[in-house]
C-alpha atoms as a PDB file:
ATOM      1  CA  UNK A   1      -1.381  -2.955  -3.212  1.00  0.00           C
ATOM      2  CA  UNK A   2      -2.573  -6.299  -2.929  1.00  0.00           C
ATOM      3  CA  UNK A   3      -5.833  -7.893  -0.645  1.00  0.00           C
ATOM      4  CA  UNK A   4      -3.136 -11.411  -0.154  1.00  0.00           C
ATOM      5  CA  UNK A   5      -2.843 -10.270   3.715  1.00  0.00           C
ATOM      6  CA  UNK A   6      -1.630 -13.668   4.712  1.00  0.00           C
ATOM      7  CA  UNK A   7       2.002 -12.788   3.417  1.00  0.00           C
ATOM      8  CA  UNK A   8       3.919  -9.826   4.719  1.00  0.00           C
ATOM      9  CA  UNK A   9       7.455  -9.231   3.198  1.00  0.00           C
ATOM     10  CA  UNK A  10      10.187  -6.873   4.858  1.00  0.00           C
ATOM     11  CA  UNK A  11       8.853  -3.232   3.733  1.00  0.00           C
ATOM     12  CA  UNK A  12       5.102  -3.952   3.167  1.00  0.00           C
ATOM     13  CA  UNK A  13       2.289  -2.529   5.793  1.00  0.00           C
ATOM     14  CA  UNK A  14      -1.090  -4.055   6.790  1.00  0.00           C
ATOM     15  CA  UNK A  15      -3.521  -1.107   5.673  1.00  0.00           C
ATOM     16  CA  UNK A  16      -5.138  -0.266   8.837  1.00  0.00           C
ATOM     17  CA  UNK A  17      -7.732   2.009   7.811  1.00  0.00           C
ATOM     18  CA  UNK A  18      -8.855   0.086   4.611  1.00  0.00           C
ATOM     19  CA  UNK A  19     -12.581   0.694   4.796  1.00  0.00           C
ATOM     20  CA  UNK A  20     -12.268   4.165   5.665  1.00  0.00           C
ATOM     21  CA  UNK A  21      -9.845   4.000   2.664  1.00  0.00           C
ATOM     22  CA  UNK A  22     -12.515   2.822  -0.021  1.00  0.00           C
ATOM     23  CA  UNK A  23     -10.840  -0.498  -0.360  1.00  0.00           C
ATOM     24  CA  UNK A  24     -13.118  -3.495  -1.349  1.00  0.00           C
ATOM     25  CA  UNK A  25     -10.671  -5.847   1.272  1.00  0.00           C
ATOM     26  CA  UNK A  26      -8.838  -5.797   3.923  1.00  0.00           C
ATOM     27  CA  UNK A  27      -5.087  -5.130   2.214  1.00  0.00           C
ATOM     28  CA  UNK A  28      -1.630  -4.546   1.862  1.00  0.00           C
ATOM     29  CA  UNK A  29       0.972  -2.003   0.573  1.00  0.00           C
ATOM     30  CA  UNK A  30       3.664  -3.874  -0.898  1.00  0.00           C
ATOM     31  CA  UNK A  31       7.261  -2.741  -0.893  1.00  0.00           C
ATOM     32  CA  UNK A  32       7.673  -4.171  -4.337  1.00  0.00           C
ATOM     33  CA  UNK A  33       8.458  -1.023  -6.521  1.00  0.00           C
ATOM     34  CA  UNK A  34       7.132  -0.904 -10.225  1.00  0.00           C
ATOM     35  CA  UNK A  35       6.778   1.211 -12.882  1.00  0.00           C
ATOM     36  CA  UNK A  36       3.647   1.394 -14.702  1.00  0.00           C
ATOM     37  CA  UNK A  37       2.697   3.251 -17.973  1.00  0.00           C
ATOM     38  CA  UNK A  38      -0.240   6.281 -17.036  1.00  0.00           C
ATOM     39  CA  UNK A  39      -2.321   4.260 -19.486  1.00  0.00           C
ATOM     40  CA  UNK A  40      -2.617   0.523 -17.236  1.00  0.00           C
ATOM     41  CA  UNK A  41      -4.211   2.802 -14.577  1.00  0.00           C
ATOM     42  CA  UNK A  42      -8.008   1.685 -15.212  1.00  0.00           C
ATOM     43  CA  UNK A  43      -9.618   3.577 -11.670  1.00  0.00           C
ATOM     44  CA  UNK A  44      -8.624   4.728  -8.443  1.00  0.00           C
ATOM     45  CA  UNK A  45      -9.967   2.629  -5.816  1.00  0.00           C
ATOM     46  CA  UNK A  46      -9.348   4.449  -2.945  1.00  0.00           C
ATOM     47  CA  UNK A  47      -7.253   6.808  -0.771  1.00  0.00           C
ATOM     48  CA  UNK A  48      -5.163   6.210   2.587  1.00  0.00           C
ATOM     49  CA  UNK A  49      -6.000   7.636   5.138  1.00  0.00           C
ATOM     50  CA  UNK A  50      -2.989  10.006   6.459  1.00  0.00           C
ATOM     51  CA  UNK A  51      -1.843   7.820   9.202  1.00  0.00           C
ATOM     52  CA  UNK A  52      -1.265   4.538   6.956  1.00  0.00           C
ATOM     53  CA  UNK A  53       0.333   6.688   4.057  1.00  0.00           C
ATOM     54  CA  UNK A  54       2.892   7.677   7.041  1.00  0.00           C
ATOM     55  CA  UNK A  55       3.284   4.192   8.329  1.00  0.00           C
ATOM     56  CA  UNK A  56       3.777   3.330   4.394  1.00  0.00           C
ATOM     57  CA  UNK A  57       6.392   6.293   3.605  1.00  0.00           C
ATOM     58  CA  UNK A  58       8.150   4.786   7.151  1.00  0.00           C
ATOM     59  CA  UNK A  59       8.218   1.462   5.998  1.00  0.00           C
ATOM     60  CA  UNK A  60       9.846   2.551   2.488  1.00  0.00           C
ATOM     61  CA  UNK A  61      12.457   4.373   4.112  1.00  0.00           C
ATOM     62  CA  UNK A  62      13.478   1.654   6.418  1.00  0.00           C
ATOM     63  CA  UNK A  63      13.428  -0.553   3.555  1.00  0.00           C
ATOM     64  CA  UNK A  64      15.667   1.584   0.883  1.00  0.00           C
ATOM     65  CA  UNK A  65      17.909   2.695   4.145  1.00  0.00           C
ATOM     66  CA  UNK A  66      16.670   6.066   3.768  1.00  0.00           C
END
């Protein structure tokens, strides 16, 4: 996730519903994949609403060719 909305890349999605989500800014959901240690996870910030989750999970599978 990042709140730099001025970029979109093949694969990432404009959260829609980012105030209903909890997010402090309007942002994205990168298709950049990473793997991060339990641990680096300070807090959650929020949760996506169903519909942009969806949209997300669509625009990963488009992405990978899935």
């Amino acid at each position: 996730m990042t709140s730099n909305v001025g970029r979109l890349l093949p694969g990432d999605h404009l959260v829609r519903d980012w105030q209903k989500a909890g997010l402090p800014k309007p942002s994205v959901s990168t298709a950049i994949l990473r793997t991060v240690k339990q641990t680096m996870i300070e807090r959650k910030i929020g949760e996506m609403t169903a519909t942009d989750l969806a949209a997300v999970e669509a625009a990963l599978r488009k992405t990978l060719c899935l």
